[in-house]
C-alpha atoms as a PDB file:
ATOM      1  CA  UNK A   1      -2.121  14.432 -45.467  1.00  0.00           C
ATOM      2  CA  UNK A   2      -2.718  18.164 -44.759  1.00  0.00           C
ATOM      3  CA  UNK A   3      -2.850  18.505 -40.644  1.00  0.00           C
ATOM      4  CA  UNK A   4      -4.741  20.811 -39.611  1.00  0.00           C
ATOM      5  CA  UNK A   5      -4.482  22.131 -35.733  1.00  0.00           C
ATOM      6  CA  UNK A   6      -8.145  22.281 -35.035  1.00  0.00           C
ATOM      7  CA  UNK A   7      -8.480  18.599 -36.025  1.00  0.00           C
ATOM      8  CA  UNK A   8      -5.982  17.668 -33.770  1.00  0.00           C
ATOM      9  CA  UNK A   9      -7.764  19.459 -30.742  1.00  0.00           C
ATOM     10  CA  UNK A  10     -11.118  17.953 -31.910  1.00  0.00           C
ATOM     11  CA  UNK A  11      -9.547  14.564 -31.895  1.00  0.00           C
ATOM     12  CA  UNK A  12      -8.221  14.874 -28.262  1.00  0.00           C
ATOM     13  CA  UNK A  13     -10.936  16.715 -26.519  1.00  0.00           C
ATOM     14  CA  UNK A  14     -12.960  13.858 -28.115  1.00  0.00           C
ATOM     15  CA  UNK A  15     -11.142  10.639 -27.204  1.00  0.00           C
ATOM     16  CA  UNK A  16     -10.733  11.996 -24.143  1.00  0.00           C
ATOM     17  CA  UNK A  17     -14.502  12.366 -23.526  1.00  0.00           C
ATOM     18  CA  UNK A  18     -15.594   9.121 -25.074  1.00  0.00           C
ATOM     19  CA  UNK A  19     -13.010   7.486 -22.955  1.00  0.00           C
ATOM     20  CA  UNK A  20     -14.157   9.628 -19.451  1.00  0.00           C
ATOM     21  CA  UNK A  21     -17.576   9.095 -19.971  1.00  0.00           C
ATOM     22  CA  UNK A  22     -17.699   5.104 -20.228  1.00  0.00           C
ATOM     23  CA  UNK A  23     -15.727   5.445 -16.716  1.00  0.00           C
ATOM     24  CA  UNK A  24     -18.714   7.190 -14.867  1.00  0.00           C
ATOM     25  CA  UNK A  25     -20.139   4.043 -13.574  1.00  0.00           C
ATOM     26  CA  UNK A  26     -17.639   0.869 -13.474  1.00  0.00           C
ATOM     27  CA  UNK A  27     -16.719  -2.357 -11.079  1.00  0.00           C
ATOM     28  CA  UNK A  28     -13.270  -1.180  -9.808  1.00  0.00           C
ATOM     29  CA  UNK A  29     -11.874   2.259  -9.043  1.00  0.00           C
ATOM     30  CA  UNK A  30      -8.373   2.357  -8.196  1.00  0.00           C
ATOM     31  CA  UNK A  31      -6.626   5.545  -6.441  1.00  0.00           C
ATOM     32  CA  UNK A  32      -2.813   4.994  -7.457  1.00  0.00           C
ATOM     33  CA  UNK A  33      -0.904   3.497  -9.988  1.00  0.00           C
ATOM     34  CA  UNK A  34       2.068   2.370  -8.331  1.00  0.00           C
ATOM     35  CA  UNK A  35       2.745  -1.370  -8.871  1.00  0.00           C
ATOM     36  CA  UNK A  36      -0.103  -2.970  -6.219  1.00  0.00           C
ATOM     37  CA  UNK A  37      -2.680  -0.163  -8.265  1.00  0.00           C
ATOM     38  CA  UNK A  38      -1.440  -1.723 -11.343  1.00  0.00           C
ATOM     39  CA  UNK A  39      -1.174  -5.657 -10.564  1.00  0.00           C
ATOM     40  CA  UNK A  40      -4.585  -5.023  -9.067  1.00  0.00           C
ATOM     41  CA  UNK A  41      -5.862  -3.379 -12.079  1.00  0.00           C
ATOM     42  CA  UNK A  42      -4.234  -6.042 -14.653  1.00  0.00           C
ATOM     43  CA  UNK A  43      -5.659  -8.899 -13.020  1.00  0.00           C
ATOM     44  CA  UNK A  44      -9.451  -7.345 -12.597  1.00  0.00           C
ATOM     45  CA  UNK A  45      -9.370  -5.944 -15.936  1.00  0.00           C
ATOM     46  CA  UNK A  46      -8.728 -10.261 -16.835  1.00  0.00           C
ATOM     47  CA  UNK A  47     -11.075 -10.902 -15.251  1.00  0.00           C
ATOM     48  CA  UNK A  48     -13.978  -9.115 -17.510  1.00  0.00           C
ATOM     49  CA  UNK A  49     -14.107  -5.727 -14.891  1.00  0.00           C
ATOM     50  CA  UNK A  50     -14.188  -2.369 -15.484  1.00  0.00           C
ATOM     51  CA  UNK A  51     -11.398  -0.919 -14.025  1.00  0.00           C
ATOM     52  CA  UNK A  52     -10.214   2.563 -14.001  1.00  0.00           C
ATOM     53  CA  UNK A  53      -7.156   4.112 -11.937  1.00  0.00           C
ATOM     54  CA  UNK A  54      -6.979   7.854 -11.037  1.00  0.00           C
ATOM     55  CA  UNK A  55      -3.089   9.147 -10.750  1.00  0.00           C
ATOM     56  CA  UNK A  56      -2.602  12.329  -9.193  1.00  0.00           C
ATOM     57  CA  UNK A  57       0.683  12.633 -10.765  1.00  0.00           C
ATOM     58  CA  UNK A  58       1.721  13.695 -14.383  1.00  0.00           C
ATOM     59  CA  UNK A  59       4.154  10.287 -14.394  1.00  0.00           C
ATOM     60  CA  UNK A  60       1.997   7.215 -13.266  1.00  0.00           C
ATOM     61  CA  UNK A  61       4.335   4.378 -11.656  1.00  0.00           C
ATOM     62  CA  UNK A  62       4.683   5.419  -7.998  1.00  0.00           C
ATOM     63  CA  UNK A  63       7.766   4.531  -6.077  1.00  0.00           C
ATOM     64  CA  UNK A  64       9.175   1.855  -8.418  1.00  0.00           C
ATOM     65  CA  UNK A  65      10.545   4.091 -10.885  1.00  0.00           C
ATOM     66  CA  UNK A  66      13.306   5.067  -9.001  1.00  0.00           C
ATOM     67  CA  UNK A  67      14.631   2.144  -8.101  1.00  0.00           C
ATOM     68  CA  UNK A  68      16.675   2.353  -4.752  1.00  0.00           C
ATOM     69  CA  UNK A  69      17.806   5.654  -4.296  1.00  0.00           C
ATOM     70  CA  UNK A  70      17.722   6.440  -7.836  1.00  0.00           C
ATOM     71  CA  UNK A  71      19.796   2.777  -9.053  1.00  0.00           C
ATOM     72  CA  UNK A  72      16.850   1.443 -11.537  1.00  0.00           C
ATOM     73  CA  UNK A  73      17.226  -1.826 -10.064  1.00  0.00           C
ATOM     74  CA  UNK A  74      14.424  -3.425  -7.936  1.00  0.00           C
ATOM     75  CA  UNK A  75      14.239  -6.540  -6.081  1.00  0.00           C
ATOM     76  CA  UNK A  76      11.946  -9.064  -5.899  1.00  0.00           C
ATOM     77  CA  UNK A  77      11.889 -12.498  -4.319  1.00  0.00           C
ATOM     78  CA  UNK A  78      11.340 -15.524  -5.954  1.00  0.00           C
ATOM     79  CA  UNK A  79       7.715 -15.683  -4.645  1.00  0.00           C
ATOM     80  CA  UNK A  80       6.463 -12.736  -6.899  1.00  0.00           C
ATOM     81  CA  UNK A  81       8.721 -13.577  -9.945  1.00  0.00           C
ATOM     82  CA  UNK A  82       5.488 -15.246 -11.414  1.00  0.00           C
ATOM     83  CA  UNK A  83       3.924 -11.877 -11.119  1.00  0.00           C
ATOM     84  CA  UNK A  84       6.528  -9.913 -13.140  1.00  0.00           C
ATOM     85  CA  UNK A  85       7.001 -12.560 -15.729  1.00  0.00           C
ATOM     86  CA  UNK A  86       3.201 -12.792 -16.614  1.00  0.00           C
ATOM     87  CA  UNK A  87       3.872  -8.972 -17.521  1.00  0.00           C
ATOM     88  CA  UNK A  88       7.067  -9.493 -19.914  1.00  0.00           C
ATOM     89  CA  UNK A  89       9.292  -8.314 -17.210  1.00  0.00           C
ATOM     90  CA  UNK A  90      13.123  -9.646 -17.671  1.00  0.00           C
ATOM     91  CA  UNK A  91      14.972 -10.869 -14.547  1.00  0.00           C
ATOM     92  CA  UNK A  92      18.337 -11.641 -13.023  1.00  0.00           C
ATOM     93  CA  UNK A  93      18.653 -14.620 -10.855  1.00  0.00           C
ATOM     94  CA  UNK A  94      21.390 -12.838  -7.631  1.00  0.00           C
ATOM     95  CA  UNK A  95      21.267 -16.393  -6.070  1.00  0.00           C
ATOM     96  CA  UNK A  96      19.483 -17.189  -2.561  1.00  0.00           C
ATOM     97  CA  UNK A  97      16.364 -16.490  -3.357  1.00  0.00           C
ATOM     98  CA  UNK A  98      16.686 -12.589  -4.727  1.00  0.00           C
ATOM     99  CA  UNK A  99      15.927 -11.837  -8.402  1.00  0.00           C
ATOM    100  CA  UNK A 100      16.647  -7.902  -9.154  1.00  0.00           C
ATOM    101  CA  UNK A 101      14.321  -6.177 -12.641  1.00  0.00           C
ATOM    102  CA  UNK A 102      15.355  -2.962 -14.222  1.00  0.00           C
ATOM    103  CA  UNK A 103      13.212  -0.538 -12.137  1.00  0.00           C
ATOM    104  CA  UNK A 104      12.385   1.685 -15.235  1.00  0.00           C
ATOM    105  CA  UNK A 105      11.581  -1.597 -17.882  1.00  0.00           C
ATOM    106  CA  UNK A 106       9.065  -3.182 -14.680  1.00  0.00           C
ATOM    107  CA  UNK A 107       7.339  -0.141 -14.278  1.00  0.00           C
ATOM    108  CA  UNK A 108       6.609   0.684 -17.876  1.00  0.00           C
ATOM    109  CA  UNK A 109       5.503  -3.190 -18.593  1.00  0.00           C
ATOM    110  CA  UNK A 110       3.110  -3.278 -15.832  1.00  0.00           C
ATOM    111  CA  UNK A 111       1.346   0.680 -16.954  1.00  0.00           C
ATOM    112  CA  UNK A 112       1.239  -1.487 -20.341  1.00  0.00           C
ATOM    113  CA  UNK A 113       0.043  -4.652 -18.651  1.00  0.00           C
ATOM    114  CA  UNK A 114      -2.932  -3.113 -16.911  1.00  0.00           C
ATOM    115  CA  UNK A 115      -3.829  -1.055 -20.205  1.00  0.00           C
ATOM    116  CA  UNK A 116      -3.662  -3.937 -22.324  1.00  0.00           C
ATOM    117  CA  UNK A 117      -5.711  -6.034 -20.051  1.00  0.00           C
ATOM    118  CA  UNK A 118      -8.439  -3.069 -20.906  1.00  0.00           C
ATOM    119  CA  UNK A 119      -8.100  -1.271 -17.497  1.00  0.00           C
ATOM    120  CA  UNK A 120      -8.223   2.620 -18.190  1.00  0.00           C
ATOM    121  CA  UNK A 121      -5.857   5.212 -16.494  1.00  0.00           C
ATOM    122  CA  UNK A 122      -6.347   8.553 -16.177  1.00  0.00           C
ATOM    123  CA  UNK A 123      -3.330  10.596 -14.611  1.00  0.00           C
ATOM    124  CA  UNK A 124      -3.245  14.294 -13.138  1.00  0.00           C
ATOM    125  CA  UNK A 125      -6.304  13.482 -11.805  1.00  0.00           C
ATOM    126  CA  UNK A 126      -6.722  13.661  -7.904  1.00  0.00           C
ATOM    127  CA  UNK A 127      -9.265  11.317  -5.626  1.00  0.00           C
ATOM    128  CA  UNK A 128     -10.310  14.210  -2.933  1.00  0.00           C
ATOM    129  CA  UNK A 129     -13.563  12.456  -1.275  1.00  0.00           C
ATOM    130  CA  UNK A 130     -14.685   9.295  -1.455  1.00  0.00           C
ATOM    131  CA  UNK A 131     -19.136   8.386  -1.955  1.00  0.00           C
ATOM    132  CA  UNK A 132     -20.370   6.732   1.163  1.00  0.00           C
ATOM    133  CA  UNK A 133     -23.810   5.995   0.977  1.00  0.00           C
ATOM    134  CA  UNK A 134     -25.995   3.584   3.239  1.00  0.00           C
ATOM    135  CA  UNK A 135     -22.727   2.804   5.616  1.00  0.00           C
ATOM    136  CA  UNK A 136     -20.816   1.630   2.132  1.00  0.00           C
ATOM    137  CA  UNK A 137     -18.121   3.211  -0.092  1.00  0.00           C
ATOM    138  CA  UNK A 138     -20.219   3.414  -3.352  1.00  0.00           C
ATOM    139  CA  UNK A 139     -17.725   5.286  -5.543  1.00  0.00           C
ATOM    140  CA  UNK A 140     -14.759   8.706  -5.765  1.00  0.00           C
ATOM    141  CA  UNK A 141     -14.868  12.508  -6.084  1.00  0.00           C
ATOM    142  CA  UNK A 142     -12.376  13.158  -8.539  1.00  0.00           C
ATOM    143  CA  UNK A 143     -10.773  16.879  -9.104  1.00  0.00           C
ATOM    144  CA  UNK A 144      -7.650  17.702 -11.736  1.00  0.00           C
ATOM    145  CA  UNK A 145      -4.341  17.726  -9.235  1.00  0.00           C
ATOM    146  CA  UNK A 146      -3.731  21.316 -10.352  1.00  0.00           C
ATOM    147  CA  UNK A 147      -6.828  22.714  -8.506  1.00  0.00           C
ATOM    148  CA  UNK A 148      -5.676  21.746  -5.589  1.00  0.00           C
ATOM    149  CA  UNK A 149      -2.062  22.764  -6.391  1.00  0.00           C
ATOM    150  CA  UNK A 150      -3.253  26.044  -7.371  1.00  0.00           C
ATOM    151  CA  UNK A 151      -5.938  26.386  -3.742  1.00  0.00           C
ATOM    152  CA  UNK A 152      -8.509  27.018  -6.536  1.00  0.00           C
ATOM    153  CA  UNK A 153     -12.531  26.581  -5.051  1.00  0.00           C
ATOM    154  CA  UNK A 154     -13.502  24.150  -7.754  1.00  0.00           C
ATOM    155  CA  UNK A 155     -16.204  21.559  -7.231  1.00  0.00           C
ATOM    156  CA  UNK A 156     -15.290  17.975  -7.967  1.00  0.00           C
ATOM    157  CA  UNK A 157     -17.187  15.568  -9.948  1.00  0.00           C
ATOM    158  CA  UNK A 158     -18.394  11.851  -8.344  1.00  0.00           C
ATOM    159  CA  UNK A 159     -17.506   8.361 -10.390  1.00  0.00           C
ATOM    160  CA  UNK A 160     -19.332   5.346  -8.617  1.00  0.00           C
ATOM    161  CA  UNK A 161     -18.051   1.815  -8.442  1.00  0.00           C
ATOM    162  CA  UNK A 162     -18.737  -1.432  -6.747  1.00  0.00           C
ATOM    163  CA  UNK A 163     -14.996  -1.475  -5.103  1.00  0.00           C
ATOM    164  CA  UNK A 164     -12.561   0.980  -3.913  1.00  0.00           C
ATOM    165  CA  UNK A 165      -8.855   0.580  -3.562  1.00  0.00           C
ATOM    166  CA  UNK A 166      -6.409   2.754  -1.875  1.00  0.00           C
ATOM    167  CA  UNK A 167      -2.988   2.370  -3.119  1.00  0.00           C
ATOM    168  CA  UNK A 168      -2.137   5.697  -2.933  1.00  0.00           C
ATOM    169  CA  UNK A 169       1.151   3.808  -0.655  1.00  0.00           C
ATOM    170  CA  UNK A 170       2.402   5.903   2.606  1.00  0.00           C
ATOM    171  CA  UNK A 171       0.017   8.623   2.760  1.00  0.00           C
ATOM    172  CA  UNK A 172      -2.774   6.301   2.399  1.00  0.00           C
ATOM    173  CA  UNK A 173      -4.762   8.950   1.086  1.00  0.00           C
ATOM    174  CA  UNK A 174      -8.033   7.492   0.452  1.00  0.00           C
ATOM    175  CA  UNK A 175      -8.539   6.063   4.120  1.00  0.00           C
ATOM    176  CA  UNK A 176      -7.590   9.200   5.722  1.00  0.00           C
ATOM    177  CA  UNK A 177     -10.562  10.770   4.191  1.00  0.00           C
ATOM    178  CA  UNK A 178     -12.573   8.526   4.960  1.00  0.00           C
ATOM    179  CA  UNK A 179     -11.176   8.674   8.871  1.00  0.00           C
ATOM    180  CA  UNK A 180     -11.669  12.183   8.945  1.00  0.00           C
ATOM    181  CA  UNK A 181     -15.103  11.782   8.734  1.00  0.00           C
ATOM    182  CA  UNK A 182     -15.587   9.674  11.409  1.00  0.00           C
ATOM    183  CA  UNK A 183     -15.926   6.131   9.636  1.00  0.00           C
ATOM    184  CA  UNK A 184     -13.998   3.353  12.123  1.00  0.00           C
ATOM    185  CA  UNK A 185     -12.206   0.991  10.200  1.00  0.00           C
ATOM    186  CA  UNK A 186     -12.024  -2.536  10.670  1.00  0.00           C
ATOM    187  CA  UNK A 187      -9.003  -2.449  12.198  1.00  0.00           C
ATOM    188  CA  UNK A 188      -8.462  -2.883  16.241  1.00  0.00           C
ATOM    189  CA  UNK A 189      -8.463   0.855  16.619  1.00  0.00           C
ATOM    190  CA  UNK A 190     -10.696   1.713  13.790  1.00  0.00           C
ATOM    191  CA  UNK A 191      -8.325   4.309  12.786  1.00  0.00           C
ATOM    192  CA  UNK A 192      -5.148   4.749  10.959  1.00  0.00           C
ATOM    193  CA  UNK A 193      -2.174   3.757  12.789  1.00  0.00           C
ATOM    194  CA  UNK A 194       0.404   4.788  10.889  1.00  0.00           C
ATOM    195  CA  UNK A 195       3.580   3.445   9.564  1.00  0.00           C
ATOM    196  CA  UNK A 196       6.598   2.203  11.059  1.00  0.00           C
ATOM    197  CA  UNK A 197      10.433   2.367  10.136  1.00  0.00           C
ATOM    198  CA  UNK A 198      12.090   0.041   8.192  1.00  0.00           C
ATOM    199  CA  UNK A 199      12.055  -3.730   8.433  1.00  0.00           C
ATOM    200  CA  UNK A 200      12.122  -5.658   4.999  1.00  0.00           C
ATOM    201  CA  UNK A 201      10.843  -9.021   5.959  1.00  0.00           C
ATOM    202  CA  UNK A 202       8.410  -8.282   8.282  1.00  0.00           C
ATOM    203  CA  UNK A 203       7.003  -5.263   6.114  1.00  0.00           C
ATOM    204  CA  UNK A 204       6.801  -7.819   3.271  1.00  0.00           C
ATOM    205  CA  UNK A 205       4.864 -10.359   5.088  1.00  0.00           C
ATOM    206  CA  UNK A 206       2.791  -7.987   6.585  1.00  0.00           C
ATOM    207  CA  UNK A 207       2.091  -5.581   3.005  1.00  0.00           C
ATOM    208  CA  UNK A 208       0.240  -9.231   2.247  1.00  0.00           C
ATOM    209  CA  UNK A 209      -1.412 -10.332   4.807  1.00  0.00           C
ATOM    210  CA  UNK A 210      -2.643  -6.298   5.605  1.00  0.00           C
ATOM    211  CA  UNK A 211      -4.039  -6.351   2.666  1.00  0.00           C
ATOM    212  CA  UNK A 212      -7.829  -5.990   2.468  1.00  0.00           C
ATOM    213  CA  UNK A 213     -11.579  -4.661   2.925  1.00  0.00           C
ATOM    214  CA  UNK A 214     -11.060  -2.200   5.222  1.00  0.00           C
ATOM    215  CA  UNK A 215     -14.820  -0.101   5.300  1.00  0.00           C
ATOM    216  CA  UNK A 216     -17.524  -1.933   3.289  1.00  0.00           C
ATOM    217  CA  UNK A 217     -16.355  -1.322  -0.502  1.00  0.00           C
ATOM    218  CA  UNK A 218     -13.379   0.116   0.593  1.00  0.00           C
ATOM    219  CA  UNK A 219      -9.573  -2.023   0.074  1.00  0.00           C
ATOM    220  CA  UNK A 220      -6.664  -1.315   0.408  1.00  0.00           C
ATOM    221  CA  UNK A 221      -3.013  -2.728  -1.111  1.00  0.00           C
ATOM    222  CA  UNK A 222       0.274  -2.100  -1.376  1.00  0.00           C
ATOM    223  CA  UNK A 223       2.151   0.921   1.186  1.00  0.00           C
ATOM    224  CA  UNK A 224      -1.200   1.885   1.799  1.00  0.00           C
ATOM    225  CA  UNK A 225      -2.176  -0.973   3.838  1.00  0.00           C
ATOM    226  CA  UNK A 226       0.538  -1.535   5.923  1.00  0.00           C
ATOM    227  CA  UNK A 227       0.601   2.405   7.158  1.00  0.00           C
ATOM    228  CA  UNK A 228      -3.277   1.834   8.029  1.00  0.00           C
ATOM    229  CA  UNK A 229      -2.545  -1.515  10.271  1.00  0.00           C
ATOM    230  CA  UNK A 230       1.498   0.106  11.559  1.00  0.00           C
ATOM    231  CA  UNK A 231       3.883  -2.545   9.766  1.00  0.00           C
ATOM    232  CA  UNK A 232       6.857  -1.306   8.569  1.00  0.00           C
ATOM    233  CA  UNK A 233       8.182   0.025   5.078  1.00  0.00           C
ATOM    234  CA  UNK A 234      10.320  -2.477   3.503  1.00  0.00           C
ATOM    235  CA  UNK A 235      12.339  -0.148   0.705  1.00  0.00           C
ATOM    236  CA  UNK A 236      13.076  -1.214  -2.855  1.00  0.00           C
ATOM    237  CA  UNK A 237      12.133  -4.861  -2.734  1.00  0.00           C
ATOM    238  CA  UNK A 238       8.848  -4.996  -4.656  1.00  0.00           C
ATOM    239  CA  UNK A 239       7.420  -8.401  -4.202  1.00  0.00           C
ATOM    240  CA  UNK A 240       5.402  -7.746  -1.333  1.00  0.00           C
ATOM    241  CA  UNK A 241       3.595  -4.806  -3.963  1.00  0.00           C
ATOM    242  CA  UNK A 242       2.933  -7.114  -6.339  1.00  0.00           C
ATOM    243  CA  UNK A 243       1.202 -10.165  -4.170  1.00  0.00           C
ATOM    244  CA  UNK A 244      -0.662  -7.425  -2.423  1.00  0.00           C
ATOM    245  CA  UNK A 245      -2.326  -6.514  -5.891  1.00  0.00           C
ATOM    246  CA  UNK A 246      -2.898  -9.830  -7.020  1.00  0.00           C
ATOM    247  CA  UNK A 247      -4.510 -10.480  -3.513  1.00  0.00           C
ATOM    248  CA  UNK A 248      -6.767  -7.718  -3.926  1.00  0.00           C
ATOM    249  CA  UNK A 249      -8.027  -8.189  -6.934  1.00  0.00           C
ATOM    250  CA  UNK A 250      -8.493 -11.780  -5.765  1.00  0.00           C
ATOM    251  CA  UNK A 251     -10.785  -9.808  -2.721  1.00  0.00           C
ATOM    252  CA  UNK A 252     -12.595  -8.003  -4.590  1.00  0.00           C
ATOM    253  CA  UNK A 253     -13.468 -10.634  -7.578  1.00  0.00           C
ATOM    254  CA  UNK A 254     -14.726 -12.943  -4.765  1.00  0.00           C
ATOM    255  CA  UNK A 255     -17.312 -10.374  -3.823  1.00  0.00           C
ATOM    256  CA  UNK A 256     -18.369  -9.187  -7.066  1.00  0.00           C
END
């Protein structure tokens, strides 16, 4: 086969568009593809939704890439090991209750996970506004990461959606938006209160049970919803992560 360059581009350019069309109008969008994005997106994309995840970063994956302090090693407890296993992800048993993944294997088997469950992702794209319509997050406005990197003046184009999750993890990015124009939250203060240091077991409770609606169509999971409701980080044990995206799918299924 003769390959021809202009082909190539044609193909791309074309795929590309077929693929960011069908995504103008869906069930589920998802701002970050950390592990919570991902879990989330696996188990709605099961479930017969159309899901699609917007990555501001070239690399999707979020924190769990790099492991603690750049070890690839992760742990999780043995209350999430279901969750890793269901994606093909290999564990050690350490003995009282602590299983530890290969940081780099877990976060490439649960990108593949959530793709092969038919949810699409679409990195270097950034969420800079959400659609609130009628008191009710009704979808994003999306814009290529490098505008903003480069402090172009570029307008953004909308996507809507039936749910919105923020698992863009500290920064919670998506909320913050949404806070700083005016919207109370349904937390006590109806604001963002921030995260606080670390404290592995209650930050892995709490990454759970934070997790939820927090503006009508608008979720959040993972990092993301314990720095809205204070708890603290917890560091490179991931189980917390991955219950929080099960649980939100399990939200947002339940409502549409």
């Amino acid at each position: 086969m003769a390959i021809d360059e202009i082909k190539v581009t044609k193909h791309i350019v074309k795929r590309f568009t077929d693929e960011f069309l069908d995504s103008l109008d869906v069930d589920v969008v998802i701002g970050g593809a950390g592990p919570s994005g991902l879990v989330a997106a696996k188990y709605l994309a099961d479930a017969g939704k159309d899901v699609v995840i917007y990555e501001r970063k070239l690399s999707p994956g979020g924190g769990m890439w790099g492991g603690g302090m750049t070890f690839p090693v992760i742990v999780v407890q043995e209350a999430s090991t279901h969750i890793l296993e269901e994606f093909g992800v290999k564990l050690r048993d350490e003995g009282e209750g602590y299983y530890t993944g290969n940081s780099i294997e877990a976060t490439a088997k649960l990108m593949a996970g959530a793709l092969d469950a038919g949810a699409k992702l679409f990195n270097t794209i950034s969420i800079e506004d959400l659609m609130v319509q009628e008191g009710m997050v009704k979808g994003v406005v999306i814009n290529w990461s490098t505008i903003d990197a480069a402090g172009l003046h570029v307008d953004p184009l909308t996507m809507r959606s039936k749910a919105v999750i923020d698992a863009t993890g500290h920064p919670c990015e998506l909320v913050n938006v949404l806070v700083e124009k005016t919207a109370s939250l349904k937390v006590d203060t109806g604001k963002v209160k921030g995260e606080k240091g670390m404290w592995a077991e209650i930050g892995e409770k709490m990454v759970v049970e934070n997790t939820s609606e927090v503006f009508p169509g608008l979720y959040v999971a993972g990092m993301a919803a314990n720095a809205v409701y204070g708890a603290p980080r917890m560091g490179p044990i991931f189980g917390g992560m991955l219950q929080s995206g099960k649980k939100v799918a399990e939200l947002i299924l339940a409502k549409i």
